[in-house]
PDB file of N, CA and C in Angstrom:
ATOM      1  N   UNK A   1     150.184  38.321 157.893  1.00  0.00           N
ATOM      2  CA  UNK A   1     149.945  37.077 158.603  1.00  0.00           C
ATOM      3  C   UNK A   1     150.894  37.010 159.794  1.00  0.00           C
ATOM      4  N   UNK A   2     150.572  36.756 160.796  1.00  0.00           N
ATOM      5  CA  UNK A   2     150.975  36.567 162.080  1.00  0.00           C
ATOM      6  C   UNK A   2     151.861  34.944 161.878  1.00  0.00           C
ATOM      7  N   UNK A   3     153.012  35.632 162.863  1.00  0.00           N
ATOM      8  CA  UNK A   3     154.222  34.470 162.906  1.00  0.00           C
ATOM      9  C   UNK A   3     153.569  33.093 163.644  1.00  0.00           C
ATOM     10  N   UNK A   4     154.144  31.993 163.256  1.00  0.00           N
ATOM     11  CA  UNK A   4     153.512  30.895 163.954  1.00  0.00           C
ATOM     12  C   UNK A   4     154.622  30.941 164.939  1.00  0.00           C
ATOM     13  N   UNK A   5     153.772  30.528 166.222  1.00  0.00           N
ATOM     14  CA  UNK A   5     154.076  30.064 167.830  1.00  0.00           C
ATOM     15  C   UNK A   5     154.499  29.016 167.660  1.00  0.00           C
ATOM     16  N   UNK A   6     155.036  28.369 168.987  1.00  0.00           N
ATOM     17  CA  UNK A   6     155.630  26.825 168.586  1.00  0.00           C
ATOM     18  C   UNK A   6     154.419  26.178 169.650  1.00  0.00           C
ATOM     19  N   UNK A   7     154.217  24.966 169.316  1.00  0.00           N
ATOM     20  CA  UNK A   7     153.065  25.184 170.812  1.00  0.00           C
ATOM     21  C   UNK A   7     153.179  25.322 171.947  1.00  0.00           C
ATOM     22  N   UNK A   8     154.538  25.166 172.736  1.00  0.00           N
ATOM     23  CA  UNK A   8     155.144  25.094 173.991  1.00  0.00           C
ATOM     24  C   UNK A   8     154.474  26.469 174.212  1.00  0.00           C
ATOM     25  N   UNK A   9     154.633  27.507 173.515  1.00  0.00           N
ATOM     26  CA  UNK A   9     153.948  28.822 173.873  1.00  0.00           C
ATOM     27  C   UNK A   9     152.345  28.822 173.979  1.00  0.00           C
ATOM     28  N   UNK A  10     151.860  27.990 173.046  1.00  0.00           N
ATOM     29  CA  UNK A  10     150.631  27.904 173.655  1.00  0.00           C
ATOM     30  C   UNK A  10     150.243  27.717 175.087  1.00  0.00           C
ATOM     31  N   UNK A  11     150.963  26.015 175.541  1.00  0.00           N
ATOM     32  CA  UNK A  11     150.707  25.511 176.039  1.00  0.00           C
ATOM     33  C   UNK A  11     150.961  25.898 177.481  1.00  0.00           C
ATOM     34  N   UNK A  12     151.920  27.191 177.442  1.00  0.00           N
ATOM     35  CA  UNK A  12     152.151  27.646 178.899  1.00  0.00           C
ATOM     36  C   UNK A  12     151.217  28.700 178.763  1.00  0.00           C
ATOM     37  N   UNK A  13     150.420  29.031 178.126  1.00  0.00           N
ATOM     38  CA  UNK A  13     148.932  30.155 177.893  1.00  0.00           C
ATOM     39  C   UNK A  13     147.792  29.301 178.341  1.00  0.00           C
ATOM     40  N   UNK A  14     147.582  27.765 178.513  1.00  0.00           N
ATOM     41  CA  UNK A  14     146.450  26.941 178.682  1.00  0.00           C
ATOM     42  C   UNK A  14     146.871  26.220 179.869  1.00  0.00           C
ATOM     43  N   UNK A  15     146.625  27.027 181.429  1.00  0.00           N
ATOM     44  CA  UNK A  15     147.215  25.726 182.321  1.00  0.00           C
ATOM     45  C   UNK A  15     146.010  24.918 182.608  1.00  0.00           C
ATOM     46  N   UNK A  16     144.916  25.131 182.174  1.00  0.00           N
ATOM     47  CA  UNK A  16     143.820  24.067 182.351  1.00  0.00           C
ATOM     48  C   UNK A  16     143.835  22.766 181.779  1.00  0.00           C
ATOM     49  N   UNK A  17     145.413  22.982 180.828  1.00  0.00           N
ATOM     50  CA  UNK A  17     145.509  21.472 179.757  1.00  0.00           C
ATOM     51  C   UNK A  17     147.123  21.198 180.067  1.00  0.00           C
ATOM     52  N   UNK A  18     146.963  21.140 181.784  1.00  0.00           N
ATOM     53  CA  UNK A  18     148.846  20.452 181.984  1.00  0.00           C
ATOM     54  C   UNK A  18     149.161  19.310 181.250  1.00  0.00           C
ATOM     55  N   UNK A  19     148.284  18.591 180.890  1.00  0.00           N
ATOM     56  CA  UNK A  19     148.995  17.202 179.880  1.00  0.00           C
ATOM     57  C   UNK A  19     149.523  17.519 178.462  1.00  0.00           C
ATOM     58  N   UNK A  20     148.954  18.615 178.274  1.00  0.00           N
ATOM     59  CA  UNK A  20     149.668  19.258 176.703  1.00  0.00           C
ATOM     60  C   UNK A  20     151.118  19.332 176.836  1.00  0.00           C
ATOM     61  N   UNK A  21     151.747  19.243 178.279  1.00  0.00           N
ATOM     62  CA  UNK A  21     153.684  19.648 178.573  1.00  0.00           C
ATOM     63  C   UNK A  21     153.894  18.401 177.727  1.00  0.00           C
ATOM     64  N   UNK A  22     153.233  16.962 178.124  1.00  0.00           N
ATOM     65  CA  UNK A  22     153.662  15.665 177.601  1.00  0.00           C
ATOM     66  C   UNK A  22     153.847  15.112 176.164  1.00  0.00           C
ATOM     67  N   UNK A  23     152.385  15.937 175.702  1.00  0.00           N
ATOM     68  CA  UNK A  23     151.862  15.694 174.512  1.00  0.00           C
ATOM     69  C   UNK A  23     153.409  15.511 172.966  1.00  0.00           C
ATOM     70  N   UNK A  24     153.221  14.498 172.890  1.00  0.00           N
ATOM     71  CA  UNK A  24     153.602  13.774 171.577  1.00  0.00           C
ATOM     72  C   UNK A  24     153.924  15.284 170.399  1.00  0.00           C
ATOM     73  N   UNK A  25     152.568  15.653 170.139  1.00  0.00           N
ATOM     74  CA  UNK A  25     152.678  17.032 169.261  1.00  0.00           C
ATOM     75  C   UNK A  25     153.652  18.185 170.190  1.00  0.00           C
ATOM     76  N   UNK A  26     153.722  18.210 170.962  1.00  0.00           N
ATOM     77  CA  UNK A  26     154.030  19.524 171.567  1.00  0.00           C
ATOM     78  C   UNK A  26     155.215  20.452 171.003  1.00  0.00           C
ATOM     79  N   UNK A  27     155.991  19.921 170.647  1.00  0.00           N
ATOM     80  CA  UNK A  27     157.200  20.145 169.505  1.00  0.00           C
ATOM     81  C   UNK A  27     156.749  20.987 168.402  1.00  0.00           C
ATOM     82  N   UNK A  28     156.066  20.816 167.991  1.00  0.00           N
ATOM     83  CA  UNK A  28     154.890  21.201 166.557  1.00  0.00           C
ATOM     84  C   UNK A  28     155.026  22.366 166.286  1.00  0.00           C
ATOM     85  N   UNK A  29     155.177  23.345 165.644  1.00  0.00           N
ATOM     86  CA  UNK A  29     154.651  24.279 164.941  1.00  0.00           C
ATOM     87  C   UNK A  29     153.050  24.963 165.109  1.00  0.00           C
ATOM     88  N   UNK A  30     152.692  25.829 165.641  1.00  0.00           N
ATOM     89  CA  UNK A  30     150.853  26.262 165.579  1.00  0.00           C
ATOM     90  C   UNK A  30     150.509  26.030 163.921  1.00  0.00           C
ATOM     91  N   UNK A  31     151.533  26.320 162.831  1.00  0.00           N
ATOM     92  CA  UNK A  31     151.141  25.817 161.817  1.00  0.00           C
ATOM     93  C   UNK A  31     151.160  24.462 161.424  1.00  0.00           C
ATOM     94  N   UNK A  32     151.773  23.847 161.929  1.00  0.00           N
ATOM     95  CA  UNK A  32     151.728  22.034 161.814  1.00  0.00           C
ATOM     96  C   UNK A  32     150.326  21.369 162.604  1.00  0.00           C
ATOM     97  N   UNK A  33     149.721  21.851 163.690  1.00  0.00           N
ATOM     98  CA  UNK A  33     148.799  21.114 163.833  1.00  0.00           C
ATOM     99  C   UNK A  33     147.663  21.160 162.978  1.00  0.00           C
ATOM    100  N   UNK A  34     147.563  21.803 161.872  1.00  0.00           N
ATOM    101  CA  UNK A  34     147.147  21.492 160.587  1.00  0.00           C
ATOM    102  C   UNK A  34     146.907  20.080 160.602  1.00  0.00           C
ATOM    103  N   UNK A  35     147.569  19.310 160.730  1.00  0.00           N
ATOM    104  CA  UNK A  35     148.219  17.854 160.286  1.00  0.00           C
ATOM    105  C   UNK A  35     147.201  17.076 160.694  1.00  0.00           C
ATOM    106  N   UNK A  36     146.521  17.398 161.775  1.00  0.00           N
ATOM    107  CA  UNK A  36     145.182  16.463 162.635  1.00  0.00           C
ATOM    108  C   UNK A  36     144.067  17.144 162.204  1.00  0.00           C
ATOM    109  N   UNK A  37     143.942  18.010 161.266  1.00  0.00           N
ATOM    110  CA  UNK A  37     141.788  18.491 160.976  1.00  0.00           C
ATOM    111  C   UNK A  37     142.699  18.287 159.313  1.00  0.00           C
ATOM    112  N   UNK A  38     141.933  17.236 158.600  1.00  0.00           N
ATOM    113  CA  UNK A  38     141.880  17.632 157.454  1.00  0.00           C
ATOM    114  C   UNK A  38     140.019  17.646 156.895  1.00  0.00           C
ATOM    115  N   UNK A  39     140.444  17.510 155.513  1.00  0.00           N
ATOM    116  CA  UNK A  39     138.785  17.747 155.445  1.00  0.00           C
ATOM    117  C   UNK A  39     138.076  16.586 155.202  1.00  0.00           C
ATOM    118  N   UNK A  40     136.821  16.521 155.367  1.00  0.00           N
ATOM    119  CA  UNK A  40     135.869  15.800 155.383  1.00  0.00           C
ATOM    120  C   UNK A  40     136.271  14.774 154.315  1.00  0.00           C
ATOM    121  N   UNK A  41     136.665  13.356 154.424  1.00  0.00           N
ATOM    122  CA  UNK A  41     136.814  12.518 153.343  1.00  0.00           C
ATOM    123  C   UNK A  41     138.191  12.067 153.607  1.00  0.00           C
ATOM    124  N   UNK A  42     138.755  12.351 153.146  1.00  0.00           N
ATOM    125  CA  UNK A  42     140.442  12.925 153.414  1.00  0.00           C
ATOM    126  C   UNK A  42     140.946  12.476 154.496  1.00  0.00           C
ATOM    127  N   UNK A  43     142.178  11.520 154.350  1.00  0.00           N
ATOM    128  CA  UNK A  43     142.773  10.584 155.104  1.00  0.00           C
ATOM    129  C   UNK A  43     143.559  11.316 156.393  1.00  0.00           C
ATOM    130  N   UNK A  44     144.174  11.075 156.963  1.00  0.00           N
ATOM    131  CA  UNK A  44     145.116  11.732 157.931  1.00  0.00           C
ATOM    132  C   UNK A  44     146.263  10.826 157.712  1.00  0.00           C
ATOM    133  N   UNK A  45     147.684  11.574 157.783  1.00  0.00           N
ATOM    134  CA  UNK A  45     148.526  11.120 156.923  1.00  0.00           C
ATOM    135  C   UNK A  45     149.438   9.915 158.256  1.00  0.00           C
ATOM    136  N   UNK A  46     149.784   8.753 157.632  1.00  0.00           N
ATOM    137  CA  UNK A  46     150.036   7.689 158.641  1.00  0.00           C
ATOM    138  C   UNK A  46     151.220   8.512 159.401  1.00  0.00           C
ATOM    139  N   UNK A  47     151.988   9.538 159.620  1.00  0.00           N
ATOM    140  CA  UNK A  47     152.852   9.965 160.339  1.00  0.00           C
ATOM    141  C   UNK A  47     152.367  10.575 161.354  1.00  0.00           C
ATOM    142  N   UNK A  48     150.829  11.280 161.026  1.00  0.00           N
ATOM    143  CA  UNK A  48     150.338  12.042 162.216  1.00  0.00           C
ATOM    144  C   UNK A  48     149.649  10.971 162.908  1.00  0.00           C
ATOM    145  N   UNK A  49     149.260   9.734 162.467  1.00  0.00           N
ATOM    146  CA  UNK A  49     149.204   8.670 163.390  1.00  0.00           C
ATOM    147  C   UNK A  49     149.962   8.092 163.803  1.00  0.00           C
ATOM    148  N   UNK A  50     151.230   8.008 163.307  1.00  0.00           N
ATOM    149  CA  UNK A  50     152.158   7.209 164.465  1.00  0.00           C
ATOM    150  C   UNK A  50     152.426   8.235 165.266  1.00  0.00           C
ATOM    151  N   UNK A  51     152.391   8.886 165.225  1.00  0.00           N
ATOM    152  CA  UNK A  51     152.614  10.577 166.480  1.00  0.00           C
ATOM    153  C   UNK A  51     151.736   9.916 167.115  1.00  0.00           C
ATOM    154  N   UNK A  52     150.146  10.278 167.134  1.00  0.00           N
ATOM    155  CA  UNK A  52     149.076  10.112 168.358  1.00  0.00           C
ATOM    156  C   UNK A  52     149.606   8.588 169.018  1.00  0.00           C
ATOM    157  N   UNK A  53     149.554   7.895 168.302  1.00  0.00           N
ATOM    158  CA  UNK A  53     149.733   6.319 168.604  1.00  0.00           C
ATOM    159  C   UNK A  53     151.087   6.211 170.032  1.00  0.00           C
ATOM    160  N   UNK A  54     151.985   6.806 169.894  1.00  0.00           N
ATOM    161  CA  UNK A  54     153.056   6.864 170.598  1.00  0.00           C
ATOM    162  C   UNK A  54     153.034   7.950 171.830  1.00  0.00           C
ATOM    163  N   UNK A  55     152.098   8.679 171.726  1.00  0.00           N
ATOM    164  CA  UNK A  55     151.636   9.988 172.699  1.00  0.00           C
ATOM    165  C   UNK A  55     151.299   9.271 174.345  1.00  0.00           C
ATOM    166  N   UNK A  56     152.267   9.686 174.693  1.00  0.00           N
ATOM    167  CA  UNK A  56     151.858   9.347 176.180  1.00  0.00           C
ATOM    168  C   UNK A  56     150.606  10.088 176.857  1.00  0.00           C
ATOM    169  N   UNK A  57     150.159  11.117 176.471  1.00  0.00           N
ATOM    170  CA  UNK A  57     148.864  11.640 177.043  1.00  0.00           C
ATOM    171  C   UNK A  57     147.891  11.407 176.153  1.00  0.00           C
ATOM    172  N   UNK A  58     147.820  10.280 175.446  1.00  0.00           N
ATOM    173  CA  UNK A  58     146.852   9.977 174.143  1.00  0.00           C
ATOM    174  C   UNK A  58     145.472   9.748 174.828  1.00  0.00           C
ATOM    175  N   UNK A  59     144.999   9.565 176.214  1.00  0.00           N
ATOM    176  CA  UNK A  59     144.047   9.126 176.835  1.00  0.00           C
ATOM    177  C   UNK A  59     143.323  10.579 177.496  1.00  0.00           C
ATOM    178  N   UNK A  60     144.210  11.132 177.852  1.00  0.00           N
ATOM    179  CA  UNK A  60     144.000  12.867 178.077  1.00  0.00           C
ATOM    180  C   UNK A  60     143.481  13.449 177.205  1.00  0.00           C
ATOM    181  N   UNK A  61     144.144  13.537 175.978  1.00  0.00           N
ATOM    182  CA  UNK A  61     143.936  14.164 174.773  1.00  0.00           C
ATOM    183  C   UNK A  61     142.299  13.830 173.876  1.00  0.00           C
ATOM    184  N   UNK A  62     142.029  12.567 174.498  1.00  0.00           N
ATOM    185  CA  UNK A  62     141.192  11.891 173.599  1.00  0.00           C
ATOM    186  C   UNK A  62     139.330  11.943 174.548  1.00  0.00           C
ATOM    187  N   UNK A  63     140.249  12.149 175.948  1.00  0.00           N
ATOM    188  CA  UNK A  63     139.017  12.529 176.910  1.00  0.00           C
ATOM    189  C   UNK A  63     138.612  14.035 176.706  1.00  0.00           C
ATOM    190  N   UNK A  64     139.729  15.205 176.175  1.00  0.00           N
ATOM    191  CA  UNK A  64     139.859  16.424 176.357  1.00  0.00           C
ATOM    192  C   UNK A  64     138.465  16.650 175.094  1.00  0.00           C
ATOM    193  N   UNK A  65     138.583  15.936 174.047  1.00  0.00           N
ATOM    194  CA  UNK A  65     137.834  15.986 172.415  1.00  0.00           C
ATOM    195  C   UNK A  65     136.428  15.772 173.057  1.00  0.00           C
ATOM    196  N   UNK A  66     136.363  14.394 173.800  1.00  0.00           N
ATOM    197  CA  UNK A  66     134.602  13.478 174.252  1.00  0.00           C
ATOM    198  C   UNK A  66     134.146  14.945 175.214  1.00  0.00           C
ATOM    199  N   UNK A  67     134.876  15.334 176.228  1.00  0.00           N
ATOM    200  CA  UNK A  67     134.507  16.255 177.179  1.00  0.00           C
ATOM    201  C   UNK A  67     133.636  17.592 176.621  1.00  0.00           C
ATOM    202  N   UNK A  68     134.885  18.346 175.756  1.00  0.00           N
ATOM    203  CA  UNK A  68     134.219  19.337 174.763  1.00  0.00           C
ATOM    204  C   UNK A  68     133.665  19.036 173.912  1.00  0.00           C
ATOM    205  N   UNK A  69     133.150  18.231 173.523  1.00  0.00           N
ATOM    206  CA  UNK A  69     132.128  17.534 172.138  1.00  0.00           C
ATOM    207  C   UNK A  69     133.132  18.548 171.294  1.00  0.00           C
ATOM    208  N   UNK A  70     133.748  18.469 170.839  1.00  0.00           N
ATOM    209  CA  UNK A  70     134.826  18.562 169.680  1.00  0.00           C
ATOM    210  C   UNK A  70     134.481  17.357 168.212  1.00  0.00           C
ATOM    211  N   UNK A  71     133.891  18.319 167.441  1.00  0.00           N
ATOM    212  CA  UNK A  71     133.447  17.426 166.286  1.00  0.00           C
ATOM    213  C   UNK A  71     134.250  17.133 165.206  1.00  0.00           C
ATOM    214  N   UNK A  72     135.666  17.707 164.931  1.00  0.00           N
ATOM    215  CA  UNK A  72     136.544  17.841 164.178  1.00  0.00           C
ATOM    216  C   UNK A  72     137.912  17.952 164.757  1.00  0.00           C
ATOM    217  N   UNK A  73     139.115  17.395 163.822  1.00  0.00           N
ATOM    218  CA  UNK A  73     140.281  16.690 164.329  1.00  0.00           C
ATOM    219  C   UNK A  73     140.354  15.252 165.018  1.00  0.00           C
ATOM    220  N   UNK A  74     142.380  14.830 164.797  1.00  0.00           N
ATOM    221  CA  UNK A  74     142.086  13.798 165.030  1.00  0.00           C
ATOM    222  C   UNK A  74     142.617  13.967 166.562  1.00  0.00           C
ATOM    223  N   UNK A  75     142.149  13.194 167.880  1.00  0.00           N
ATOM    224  CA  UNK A  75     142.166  13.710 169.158  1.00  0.00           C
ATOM    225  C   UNK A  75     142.683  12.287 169.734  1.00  0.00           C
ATOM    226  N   UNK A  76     143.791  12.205 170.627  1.00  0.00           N
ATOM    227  CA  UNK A  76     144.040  10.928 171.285  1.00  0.00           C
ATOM    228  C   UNK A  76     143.582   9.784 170.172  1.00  0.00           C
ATOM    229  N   UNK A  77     143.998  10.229 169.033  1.00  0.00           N
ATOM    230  CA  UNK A  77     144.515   8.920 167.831  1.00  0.00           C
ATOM    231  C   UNK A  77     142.994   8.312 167.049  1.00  0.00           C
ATOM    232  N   UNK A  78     141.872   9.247 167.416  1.00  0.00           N
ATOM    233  CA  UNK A  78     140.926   8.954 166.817  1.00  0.00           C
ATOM    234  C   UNK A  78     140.188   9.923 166.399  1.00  0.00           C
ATOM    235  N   UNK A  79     139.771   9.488 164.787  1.00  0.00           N
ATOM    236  CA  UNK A  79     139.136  10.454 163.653  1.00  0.00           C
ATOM    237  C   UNK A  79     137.662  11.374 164.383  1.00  0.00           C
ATOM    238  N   UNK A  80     137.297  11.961 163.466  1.00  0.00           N
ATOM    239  CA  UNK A  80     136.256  12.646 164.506  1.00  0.00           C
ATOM    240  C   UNK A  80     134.735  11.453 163.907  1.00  0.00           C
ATOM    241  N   UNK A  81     135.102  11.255 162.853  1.00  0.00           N
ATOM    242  CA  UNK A  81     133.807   9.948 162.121  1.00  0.00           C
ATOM    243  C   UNK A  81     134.091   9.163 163.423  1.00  0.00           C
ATOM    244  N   UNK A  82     135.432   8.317 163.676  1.00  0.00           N
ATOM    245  CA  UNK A  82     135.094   7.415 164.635  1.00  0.00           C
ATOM    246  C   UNK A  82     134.395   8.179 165.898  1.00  0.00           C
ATOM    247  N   UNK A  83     134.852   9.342 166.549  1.00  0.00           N
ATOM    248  CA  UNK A  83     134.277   9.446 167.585  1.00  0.00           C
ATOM    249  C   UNK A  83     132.794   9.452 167.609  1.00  0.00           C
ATOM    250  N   UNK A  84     132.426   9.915 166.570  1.00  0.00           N
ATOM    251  CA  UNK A  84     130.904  10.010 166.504  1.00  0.00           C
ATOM    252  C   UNK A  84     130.431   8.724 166.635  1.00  0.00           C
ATOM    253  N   UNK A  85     130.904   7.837 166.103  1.00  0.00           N
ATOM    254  CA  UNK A  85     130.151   6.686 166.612  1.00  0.00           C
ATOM    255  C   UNK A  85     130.483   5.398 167.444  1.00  0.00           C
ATOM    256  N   UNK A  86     131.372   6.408 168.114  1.00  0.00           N
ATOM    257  CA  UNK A  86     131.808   5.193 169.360  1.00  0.00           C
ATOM    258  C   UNK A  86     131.623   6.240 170.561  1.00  0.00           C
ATOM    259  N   UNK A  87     131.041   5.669 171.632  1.00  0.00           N
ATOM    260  CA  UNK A  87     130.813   6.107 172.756  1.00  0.00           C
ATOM    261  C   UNK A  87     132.598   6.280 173.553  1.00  0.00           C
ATOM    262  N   UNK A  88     132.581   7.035 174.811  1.00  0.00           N
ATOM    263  CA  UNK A  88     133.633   7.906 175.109  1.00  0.00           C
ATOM    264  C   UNK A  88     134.846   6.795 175.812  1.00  0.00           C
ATOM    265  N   UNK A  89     133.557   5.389 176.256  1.00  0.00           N
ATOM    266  CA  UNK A  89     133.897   4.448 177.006  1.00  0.00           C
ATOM    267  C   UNK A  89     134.756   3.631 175.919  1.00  0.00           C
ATOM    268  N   UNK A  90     133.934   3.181 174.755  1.00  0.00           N
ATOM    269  CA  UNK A  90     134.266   2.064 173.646  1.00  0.00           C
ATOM    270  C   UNK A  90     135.864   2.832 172.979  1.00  0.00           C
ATOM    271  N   UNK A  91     135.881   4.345 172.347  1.00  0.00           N
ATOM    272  CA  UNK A  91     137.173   5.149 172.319  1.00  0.00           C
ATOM    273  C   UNK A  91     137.953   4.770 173.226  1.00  0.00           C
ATOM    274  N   UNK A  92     137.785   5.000 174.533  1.00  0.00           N
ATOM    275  CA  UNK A  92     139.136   4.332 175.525  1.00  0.00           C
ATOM    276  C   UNK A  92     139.456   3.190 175.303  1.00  0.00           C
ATOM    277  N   UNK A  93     138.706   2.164 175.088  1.00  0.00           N
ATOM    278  CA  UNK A  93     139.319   0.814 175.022  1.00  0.00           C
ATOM    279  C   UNK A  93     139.858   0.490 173.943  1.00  0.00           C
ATOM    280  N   UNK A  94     139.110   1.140 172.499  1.00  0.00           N
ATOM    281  CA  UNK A  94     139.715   0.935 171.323  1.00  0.00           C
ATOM    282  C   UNK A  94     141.845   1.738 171.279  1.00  0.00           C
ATOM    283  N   UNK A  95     141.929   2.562 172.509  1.00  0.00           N
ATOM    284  CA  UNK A  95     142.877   3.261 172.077  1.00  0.00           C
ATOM    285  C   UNK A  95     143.909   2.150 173.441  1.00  0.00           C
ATOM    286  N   UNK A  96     143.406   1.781 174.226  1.00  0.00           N
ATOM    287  CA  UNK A  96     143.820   1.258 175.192  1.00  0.00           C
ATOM    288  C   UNK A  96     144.401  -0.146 174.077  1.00  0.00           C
ATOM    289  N   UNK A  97     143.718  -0.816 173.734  1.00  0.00           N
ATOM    290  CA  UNK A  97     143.778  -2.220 172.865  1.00  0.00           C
ATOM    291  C   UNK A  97     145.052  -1.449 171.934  1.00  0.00           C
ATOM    292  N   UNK A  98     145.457  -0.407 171.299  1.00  0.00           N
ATOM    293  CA  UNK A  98     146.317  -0.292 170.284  1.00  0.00           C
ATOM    294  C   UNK A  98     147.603  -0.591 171.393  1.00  0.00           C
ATOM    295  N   UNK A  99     148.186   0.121 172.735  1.00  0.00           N
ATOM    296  CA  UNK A  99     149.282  -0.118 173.806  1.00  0.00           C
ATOM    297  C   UNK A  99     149.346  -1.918 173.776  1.00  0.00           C
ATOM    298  N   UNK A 100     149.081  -2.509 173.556  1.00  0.00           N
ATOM    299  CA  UNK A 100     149.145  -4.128 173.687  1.00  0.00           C
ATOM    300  C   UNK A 100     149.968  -4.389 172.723  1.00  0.00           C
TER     301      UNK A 100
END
């Protein structure tokens, strides 16, 4: 098994995603972002939400998921169930309304 990266190494491999420098996770472990896809049913644990919640590129992150139709993980602080049924517009405001 191959050593885990930290993501900073990712993230200087992806310059198409400069908001990842900002990103809340970025600190992380390639094995810790585990923490945002769990499985189908299965809660996401309230720490990896106060992470997204506090993420200054949480609006980046959450456009990056709607853009790629990304059907799994949790992305700019919302589940992939919610994304499915909130449009890309109603997600921004729901994540916008949590900053208040």
């Amino acid at each position: 098994m191959a050593a885990a990266r930290p993501l900073d190494e990712l993230i200087e491999h992806t310059p198409e995603l400069p908001w990842l420098d900002d990103a809340a996770c970025g600190d992380l472990e390639l094995e810790q972002l585990d923490l945002f896809f769990v499985e189908a049913g299965r809660t996401i644990a309230s720490s990896t939400v106060a992470l997204c919640r506090k993420c200054p590129v949480r609006r980046e992150c959450l456009d990056h998921a709607y853009q790629h139709e990304i059907v799994s993980g949790y992305f700019g602080g919302v589940s992939p169930g919610r994304r499915r049924v909130l449009s890309h517009t109603e997600a921004v405001a729901e994540i916008e309304r949590d900053h208040r």
